[in-house]
PDB file of N, CA and C in Angstrom:
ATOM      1  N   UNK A   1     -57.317  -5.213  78.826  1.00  0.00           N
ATOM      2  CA  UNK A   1     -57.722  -3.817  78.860  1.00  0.00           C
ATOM      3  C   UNK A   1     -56.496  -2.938  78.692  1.00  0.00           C
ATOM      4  N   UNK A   2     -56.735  -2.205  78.294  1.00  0.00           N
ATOM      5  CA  UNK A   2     -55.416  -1.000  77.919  1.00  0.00           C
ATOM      6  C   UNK A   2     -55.874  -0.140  79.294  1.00  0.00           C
ATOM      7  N   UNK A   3     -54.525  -0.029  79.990  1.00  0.00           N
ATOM      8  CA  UNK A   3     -54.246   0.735  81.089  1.00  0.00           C
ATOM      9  C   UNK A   3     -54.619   2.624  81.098  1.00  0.00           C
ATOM     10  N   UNK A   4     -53.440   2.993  79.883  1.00  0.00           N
ATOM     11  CA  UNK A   4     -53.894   4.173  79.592  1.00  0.00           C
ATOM     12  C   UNK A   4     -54.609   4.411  78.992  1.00  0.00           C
ATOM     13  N   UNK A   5     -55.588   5.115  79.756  1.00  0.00           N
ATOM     14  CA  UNK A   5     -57.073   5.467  79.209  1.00  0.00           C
ATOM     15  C   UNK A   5     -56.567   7.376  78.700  1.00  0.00           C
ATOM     16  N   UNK A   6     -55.596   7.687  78.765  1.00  0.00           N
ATOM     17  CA  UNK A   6     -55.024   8.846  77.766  1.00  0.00           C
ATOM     18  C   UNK A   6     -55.088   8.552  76.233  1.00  0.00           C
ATOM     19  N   UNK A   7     -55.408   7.431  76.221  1.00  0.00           N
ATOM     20  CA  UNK A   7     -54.809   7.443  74.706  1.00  0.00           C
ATOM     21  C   UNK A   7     -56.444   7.228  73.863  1.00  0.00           C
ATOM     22  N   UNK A   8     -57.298   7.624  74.578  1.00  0.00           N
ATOM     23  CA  UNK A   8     -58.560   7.768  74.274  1.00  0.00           C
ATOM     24  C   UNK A   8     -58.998   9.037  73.736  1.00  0.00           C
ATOM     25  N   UNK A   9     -58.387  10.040  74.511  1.00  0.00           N
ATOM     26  CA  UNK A   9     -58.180  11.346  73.682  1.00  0.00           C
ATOM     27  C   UNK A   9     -57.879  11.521  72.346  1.00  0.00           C
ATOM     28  N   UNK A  10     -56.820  10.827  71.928  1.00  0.00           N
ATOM     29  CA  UNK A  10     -55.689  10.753  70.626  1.00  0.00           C
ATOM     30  C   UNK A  10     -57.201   9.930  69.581  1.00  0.00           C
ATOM     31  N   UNK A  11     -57.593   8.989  69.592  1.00  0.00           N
ATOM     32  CA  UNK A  11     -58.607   8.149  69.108  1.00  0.00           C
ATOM     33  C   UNK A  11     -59.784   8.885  68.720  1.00  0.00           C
ATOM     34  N   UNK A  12     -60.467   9.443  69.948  1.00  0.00           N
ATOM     35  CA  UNK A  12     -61.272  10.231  69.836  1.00  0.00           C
ATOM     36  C   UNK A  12     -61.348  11.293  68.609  1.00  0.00           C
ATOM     37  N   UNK A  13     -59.839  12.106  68.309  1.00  0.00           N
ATOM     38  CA  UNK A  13     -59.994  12.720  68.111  1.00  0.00           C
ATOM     39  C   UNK A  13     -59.685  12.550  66.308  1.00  0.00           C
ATOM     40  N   UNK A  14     -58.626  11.356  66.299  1.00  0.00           N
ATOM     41  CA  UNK A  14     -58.660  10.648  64.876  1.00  0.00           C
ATOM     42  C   UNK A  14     -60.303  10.539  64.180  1.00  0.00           C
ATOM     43  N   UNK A  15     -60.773   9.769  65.076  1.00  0.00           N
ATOM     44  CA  UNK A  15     -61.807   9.266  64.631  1.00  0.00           C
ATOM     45  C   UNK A  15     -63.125  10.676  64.509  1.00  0.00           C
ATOM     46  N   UNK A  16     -62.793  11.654  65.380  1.00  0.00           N
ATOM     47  CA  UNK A  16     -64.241  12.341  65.221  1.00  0.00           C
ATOM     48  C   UNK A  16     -65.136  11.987  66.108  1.00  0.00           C
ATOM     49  N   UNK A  17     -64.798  11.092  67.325  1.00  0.00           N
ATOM     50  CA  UNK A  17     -66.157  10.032  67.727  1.00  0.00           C
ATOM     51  C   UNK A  17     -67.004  10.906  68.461  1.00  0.00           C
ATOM     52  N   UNK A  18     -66.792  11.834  69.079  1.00  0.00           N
ATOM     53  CA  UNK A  18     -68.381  12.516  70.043  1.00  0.00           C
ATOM     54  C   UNK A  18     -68.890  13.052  68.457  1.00  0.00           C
ATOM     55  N   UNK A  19     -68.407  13.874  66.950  1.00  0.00           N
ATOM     56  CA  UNK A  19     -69.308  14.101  66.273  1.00  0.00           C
ATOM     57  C   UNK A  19     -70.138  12.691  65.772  1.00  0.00           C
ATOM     58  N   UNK A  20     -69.028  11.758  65.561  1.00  0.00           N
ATOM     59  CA  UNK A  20     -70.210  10.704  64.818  1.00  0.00           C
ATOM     60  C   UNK A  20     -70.686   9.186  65.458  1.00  0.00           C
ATOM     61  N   UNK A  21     -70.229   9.845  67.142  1.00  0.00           N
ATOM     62  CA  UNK A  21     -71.291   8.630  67.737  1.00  0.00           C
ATOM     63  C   UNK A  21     -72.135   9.237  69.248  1.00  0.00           C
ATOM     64  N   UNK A  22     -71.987  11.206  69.398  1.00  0.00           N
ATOM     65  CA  UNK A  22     -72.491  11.325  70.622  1.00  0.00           C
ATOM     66  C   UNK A  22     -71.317  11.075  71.597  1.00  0.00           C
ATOM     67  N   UNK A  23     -70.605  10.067  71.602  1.00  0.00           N
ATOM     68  CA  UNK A  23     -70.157   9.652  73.230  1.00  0.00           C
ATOM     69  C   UNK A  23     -68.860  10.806  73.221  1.00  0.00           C
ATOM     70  N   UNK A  24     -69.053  11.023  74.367  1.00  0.00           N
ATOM     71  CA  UNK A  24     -68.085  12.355  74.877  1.00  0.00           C
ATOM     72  C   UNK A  24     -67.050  12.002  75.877  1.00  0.00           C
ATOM     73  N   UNK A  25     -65.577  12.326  76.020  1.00  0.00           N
ATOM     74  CA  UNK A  25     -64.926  11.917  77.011  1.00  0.00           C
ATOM     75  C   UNK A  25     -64.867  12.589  78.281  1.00  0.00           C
ATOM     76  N   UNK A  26     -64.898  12.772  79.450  1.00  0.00           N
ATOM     77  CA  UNK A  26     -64.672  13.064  80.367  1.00  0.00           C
ATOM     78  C   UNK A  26     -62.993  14.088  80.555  1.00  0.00           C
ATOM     79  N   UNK A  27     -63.063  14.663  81.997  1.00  0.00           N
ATOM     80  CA  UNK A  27     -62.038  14.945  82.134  1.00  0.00           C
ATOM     81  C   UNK A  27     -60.669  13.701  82.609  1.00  0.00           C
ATOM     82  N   UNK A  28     -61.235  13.162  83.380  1.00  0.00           N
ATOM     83  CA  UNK A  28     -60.710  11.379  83.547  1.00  0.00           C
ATOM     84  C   UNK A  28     -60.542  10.586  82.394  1.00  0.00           C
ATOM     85  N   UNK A  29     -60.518  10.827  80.973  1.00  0.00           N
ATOM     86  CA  UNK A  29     -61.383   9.655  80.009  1.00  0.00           C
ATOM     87  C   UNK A  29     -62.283   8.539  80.020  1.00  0.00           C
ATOM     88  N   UNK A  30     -63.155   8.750  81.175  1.00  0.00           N
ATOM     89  CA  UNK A  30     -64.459   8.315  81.394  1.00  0.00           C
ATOM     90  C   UNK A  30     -65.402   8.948  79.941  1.00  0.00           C
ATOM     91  N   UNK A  31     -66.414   7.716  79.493  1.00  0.00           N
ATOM     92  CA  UNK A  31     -67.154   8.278  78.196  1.00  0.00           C
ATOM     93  C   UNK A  31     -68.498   8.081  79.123  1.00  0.00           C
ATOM     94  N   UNK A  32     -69.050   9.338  78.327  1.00  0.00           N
ATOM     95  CA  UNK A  32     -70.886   9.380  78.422  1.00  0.00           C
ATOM     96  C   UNK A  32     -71.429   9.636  77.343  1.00  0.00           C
ATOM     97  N   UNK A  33     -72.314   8.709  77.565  1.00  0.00           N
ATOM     98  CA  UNK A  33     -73.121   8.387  78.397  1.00  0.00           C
ATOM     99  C   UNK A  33     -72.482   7.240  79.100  1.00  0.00           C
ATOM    100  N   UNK A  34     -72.910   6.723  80.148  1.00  0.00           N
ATOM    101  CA  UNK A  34     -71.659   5.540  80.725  1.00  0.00           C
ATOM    102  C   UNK A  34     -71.865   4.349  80.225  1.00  0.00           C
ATOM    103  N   UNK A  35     -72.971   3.914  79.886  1.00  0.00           N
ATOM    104  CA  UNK A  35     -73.468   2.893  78.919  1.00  0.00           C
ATOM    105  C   UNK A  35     -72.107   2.249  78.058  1.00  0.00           C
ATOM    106  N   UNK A  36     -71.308   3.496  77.274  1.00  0.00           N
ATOM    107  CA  UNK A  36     -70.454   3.317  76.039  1.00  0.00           C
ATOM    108  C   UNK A  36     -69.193   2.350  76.707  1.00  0.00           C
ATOM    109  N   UNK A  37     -68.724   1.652  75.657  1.00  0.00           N
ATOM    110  CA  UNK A  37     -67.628   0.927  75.773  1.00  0.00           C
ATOM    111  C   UNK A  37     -66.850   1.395  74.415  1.00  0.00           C
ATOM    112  N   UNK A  38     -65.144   1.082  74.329  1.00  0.00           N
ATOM    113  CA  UNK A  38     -64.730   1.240  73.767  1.00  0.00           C
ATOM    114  C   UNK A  38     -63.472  -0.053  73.589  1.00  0.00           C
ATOM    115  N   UNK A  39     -62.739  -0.383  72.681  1.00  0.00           N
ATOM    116  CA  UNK A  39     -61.591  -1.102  72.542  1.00  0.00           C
ATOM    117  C   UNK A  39     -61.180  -0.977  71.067  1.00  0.00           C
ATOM    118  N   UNK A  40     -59.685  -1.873  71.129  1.00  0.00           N
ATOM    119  CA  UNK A  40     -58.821  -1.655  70.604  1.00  0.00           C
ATOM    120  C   UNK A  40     -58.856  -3.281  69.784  1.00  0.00           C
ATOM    121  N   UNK A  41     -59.402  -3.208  68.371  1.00  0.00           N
ATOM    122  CA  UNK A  41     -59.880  -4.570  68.374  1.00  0.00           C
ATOM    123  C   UNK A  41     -59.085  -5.386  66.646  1.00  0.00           C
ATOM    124  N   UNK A  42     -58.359  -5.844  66.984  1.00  0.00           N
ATOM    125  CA  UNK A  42     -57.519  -6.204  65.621  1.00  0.00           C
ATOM    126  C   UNK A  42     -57.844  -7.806  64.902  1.00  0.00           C
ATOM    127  N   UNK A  43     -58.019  -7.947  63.756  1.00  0.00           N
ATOM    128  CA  UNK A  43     -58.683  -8.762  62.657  1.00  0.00           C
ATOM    129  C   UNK A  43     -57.306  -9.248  61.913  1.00  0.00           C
ATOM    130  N   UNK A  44     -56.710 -10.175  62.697  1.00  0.00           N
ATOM    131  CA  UNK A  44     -55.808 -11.244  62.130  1.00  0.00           C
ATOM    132  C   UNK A  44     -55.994 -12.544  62.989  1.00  0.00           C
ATOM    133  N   UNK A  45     -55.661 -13.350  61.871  1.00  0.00           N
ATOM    134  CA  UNK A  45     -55.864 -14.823  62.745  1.00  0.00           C
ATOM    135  C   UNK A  45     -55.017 -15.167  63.351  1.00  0.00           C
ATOM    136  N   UNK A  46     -53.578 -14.277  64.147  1.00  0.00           N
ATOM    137  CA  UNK A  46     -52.746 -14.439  64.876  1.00  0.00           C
ATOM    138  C   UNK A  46     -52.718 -13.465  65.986  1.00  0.00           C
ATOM    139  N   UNK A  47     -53.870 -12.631  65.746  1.00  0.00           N
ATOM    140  CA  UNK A  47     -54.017 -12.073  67.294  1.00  0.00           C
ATOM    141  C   UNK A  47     -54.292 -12.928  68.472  1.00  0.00           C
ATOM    142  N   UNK A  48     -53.626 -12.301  69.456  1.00  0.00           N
ATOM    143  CA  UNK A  48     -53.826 -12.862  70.635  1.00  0.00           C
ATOM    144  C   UNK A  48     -54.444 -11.974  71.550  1.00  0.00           C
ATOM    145  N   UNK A  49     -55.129 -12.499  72.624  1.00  0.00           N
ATOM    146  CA  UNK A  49     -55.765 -11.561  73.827  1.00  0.00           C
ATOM    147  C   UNK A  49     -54.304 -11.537  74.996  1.00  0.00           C
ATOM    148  N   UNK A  50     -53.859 -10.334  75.479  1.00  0.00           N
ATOM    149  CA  UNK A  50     -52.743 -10.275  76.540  1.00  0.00           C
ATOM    150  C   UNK A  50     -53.150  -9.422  77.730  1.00  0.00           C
ATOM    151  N   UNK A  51     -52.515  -9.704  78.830  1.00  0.00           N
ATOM    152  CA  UNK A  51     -52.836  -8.559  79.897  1.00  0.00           C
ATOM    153  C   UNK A  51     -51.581  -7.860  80.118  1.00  0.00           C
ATOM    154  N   UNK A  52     -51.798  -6.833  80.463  1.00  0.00           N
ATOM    155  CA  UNK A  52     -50.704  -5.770  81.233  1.00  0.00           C
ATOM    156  C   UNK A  52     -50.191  -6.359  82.787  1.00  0.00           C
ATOM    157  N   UNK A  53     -49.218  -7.036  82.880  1.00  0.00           N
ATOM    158  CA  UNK A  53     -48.706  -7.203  84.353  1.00  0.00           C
ATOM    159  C   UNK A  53     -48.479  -5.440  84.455  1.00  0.00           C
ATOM    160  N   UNK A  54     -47.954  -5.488  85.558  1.00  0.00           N
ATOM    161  CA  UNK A  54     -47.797  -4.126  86.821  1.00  0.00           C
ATOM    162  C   UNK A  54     -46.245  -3.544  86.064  1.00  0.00           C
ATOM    163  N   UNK A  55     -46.332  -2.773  85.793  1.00  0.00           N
ATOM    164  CA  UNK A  55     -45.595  -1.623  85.024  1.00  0.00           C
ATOM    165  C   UNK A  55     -44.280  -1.415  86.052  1.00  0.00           C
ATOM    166  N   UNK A  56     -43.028  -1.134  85.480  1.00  0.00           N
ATOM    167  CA  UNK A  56     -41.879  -0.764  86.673  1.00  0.00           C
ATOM    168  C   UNK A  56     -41.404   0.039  86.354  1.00  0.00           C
ATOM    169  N   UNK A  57     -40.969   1.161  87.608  1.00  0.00           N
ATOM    170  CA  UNK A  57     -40.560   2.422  87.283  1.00  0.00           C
ATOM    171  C   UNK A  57     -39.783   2.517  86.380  1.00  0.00           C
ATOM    172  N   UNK A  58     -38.711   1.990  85.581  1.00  0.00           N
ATOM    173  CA  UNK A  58     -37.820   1.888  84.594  1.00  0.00           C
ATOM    174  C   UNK A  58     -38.920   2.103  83.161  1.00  0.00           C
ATOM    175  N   UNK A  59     -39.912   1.073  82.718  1.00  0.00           N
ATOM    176  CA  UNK A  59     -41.281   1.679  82.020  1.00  0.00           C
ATOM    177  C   UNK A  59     -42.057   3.033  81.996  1.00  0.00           C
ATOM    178  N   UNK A  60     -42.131   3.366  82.922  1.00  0.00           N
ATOM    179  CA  UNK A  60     -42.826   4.139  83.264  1.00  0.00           C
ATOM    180  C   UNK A  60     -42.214   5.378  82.855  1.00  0.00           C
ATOM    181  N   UNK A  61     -41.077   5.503  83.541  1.00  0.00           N
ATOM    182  CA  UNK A  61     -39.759   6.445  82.629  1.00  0.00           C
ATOM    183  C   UNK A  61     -39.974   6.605  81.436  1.00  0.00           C
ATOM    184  N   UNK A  62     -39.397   5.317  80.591  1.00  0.00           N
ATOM    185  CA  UNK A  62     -39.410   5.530  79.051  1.00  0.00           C
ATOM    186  C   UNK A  62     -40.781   6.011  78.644  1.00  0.00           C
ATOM    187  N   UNK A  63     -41.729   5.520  79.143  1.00  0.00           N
ATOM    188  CA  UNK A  63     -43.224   6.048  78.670  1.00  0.00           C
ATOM    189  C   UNK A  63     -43.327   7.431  78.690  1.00  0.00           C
ATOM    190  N   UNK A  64     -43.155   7.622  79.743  1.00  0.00           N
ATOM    191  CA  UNK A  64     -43.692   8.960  80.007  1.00  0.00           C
ATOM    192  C   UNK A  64     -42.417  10.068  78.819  1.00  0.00           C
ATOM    193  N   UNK A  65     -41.426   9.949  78.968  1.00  0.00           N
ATOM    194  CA  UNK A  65     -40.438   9.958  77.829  1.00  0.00           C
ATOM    195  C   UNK A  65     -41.513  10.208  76.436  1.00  0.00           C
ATOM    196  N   UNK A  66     -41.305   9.030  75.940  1.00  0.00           N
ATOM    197  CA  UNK A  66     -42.036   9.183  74.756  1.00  0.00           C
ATOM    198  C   UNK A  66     -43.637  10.002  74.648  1.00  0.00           C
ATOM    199  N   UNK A  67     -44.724   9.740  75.594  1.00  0.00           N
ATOM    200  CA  UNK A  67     -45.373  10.109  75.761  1.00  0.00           C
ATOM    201  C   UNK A  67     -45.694  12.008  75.833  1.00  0.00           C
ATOM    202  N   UNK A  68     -44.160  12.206  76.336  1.00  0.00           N
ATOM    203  CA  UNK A  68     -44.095  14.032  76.593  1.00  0.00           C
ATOM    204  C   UNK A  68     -45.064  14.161  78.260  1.00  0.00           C
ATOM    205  N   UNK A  69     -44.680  13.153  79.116  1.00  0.00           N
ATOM    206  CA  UNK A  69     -45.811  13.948  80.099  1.00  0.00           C
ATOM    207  C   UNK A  69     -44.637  13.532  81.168  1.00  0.00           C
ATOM    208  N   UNK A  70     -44.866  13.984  82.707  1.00  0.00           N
ATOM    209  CA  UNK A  70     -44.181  13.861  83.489  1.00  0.00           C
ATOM    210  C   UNK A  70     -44.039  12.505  84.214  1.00  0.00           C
ATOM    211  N   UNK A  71     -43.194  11.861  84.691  1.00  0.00           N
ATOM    212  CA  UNK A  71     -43.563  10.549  85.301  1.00  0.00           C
ATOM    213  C   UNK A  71     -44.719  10.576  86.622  1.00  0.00           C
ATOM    214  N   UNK A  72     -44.825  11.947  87.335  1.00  0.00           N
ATOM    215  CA  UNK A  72     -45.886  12.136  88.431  1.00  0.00           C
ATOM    216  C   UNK A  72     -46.996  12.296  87.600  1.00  0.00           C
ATOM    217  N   UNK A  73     -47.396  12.383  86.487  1.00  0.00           N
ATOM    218  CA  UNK A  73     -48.681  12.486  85.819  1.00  0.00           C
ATOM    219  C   UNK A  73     -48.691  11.225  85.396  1.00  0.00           C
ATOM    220  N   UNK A  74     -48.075  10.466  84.715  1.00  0.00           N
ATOM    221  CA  UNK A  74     -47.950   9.280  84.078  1.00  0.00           C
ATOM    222  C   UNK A  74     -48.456   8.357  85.572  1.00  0.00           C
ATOM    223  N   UNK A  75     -47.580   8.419  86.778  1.00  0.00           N
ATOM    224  CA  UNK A  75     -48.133   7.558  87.812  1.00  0.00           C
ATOM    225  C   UNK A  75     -49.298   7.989  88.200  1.00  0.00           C
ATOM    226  N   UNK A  76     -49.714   8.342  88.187  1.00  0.00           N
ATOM    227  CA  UNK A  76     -51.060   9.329  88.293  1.00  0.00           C
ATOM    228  C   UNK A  76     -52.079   8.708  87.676  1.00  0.00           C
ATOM    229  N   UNK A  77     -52.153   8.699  86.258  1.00  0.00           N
ATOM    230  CA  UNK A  77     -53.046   7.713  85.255  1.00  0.00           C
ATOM    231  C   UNK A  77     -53.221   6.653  85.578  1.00  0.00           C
ATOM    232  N   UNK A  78     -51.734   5.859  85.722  1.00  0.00           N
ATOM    233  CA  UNK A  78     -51.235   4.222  85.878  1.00  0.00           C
ATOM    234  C   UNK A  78     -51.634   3.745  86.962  1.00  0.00           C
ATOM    235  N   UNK A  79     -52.023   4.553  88.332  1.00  0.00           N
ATOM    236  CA  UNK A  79     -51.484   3.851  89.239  1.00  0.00           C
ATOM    237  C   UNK A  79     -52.229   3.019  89.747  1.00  0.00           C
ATOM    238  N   UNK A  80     -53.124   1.992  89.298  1.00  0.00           N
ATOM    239  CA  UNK A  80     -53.539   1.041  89.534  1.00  0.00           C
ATOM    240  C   UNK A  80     -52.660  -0.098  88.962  1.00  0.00           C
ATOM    241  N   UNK A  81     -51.974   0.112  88.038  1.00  0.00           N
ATOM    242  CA  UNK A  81     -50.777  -0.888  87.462  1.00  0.00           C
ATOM    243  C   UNK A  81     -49.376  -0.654  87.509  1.00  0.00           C
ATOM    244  N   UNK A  82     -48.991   0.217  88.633  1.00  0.00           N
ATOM    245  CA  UNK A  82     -47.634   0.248  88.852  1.00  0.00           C
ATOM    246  C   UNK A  82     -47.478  -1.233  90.093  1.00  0.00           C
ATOM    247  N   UNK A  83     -46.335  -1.299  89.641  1.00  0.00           N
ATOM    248  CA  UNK A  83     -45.779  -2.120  90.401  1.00  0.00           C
ATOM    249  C   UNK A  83     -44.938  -1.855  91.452  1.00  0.00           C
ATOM    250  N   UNK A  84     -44.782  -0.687  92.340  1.00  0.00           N
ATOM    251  CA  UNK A  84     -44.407  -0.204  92.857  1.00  0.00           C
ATOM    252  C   UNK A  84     -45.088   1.311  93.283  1.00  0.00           C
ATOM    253  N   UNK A  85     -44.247   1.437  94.815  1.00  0.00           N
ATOM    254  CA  UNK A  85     -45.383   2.315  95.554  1.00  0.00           C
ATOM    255  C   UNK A  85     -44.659   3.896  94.727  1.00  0.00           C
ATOM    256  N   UNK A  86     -45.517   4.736  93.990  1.00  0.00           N
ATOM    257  CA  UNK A  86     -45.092   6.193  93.857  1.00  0.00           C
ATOM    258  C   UNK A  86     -45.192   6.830  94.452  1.00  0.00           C
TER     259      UNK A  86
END
């Protein structure tokens, strides 16, 4: 599963998806109807399935860095996968 559910916004908005499928994001990036699922789904015969271990403040830094958001917003999103207490 992809952790940041921010980056559902960015997708959303590439794609057009509440005009051309209905599903709407939340202020959380929760979609409704709740029914909807979404992923990130790639078509090579060398993909692999991976999980996110627990993120460390040193990550979290650079992310939020690149990202443009604050690291207290960034832990904020994350913090079910930090690896450490914020």
């Amino acid at each position: 599963a992809c952790p940041d559910h921010t980056e559902k916004g960015i997708l959303w908005q590439l794609l057009d998806a509440e005009k051309n499928t209905g599903i709407k994001l939340t202020e959380s990036y929760a979609m409704y109807p709740a029914a909807s699922v979404s992923g990130l789904y790639f078509a090579h015969p060398e993909s692999k399935y991976f999980t996110v271990d627990r993120i460390t403040k040193d990550q979290i830094e650079s992310y939020a860095k690149r990202k443009g958001m604050s690291v207290q917003e960034l832990e904020r999103w994350l913090g079910p996968n930090l690896g450490y207490e914020a």
